[in-house]
Protein backbone atom coordinates (compact mmCIF):
# COMPACT_ATOMS: atom_id res chain seq x y z
CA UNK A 1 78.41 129.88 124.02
CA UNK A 2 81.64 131.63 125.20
CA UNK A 3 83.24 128.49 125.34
CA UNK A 4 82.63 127.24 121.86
CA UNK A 5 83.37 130.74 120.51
CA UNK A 6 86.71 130.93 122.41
CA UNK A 7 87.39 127.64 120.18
CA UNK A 8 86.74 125.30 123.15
CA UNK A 9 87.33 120.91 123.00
CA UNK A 10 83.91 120.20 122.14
CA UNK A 11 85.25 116.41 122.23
CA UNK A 12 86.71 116.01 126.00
CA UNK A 13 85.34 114.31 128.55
CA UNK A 14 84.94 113.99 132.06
CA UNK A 15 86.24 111.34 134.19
CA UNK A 16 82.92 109.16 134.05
CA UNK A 17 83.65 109.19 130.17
CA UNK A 18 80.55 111.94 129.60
CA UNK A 19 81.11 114.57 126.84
CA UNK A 20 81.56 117.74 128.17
CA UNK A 21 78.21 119.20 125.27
CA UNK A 22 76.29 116.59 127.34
CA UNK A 23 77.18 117.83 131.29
CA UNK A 24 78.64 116.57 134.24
CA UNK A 25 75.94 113.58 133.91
CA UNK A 26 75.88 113.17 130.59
CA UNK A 27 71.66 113.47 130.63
CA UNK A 28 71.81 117.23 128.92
CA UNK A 29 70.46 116.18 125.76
CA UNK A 30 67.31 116.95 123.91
CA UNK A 31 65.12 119.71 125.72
CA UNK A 32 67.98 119.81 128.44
CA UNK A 33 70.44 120.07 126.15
CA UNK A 34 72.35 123.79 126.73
CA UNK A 35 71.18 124.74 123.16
CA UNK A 36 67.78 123.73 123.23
CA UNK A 37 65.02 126.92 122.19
CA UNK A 38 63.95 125.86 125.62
CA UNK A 39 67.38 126.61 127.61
CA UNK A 40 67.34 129.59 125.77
CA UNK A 41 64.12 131.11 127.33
CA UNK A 42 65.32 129.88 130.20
CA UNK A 43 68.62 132.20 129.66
CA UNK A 44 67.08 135.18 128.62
CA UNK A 45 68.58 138.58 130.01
CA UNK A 46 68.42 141.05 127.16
CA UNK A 47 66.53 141.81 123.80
CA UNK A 48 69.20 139.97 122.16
CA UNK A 49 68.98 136.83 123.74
CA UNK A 50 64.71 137.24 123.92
CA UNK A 51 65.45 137.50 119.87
CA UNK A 52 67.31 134.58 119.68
CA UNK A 53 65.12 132.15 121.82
CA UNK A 54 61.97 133.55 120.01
CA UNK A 55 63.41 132.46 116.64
CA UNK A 56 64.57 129.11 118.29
CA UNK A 57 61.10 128.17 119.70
CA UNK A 58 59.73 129.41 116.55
CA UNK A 59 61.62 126.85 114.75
CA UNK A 60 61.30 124.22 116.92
CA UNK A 61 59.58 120.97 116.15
CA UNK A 62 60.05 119.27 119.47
CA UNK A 63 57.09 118.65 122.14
CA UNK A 64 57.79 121.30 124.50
CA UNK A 65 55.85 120.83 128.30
CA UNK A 66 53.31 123.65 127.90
CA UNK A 67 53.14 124.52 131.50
CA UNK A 68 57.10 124.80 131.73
CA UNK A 69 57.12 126.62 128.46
CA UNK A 70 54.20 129.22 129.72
CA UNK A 71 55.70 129.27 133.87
CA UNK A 72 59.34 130.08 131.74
CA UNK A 73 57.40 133.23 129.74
CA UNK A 74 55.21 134.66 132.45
CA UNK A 75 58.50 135.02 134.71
CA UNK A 76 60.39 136.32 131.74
CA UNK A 77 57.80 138.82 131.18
CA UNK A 78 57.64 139.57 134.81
CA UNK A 79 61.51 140.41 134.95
CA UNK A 80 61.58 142.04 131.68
CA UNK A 81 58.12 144.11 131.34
CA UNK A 82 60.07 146.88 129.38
CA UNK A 83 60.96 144.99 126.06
CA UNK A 84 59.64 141.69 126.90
CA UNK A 85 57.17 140.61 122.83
CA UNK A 86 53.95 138.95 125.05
CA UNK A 87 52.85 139.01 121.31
CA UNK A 88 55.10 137.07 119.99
CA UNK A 89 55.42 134.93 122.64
CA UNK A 90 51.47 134.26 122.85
CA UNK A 91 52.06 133.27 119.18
CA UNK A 92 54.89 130.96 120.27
CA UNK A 93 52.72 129.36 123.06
CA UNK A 94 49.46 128.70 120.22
CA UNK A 95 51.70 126.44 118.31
CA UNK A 96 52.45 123.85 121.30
């Protein structure tokens, strides 16, 4: 997110002709994709960013793997006991 705020190329890419939103591969699209409400469980390290992927996977309408998406939460929770919502995120896991 840096990146884009900074006012990075979003258009370059690598040598293999892959655009740099997609990865070195060019396969980080969809749930791998660096914006995904998935990717940004997986990223969580403050209130701020638990906020933000809450309201992502609230709003997503992609099928999300339920085991991934639960495994993700339970060591979110497990890192981040103090503020961690295991409301809101037992809400989250009723509507996959």
């Amino acid at each position: 997110m840096f990146l884009l705020t900074s006012g990075a190329d979003q258009t370059l890419t690598n040598a293999d002709g892959h655009p740099a939103m997609l990865g070195i591969d060019g396969k980080k699209s969809g749930v791998e994709a660096w914006d995904h409400a998935m990717q940004k469980l997986k990223a969580v390290r403050d209130e701020a960013s638990m906020e933000d992927a809450f309201a992502a996977l609230e709003a997503c309408t992609d099928e999300l793997d339920k085991g991934m998406l639960g495994m993700t939460g339970m060591k979110k929770k497990k890192q981040y006991k103090e503020w961690w919502d295991v409301k809101r995120f037992t809400e989250i896991m009723s509507k996959f």
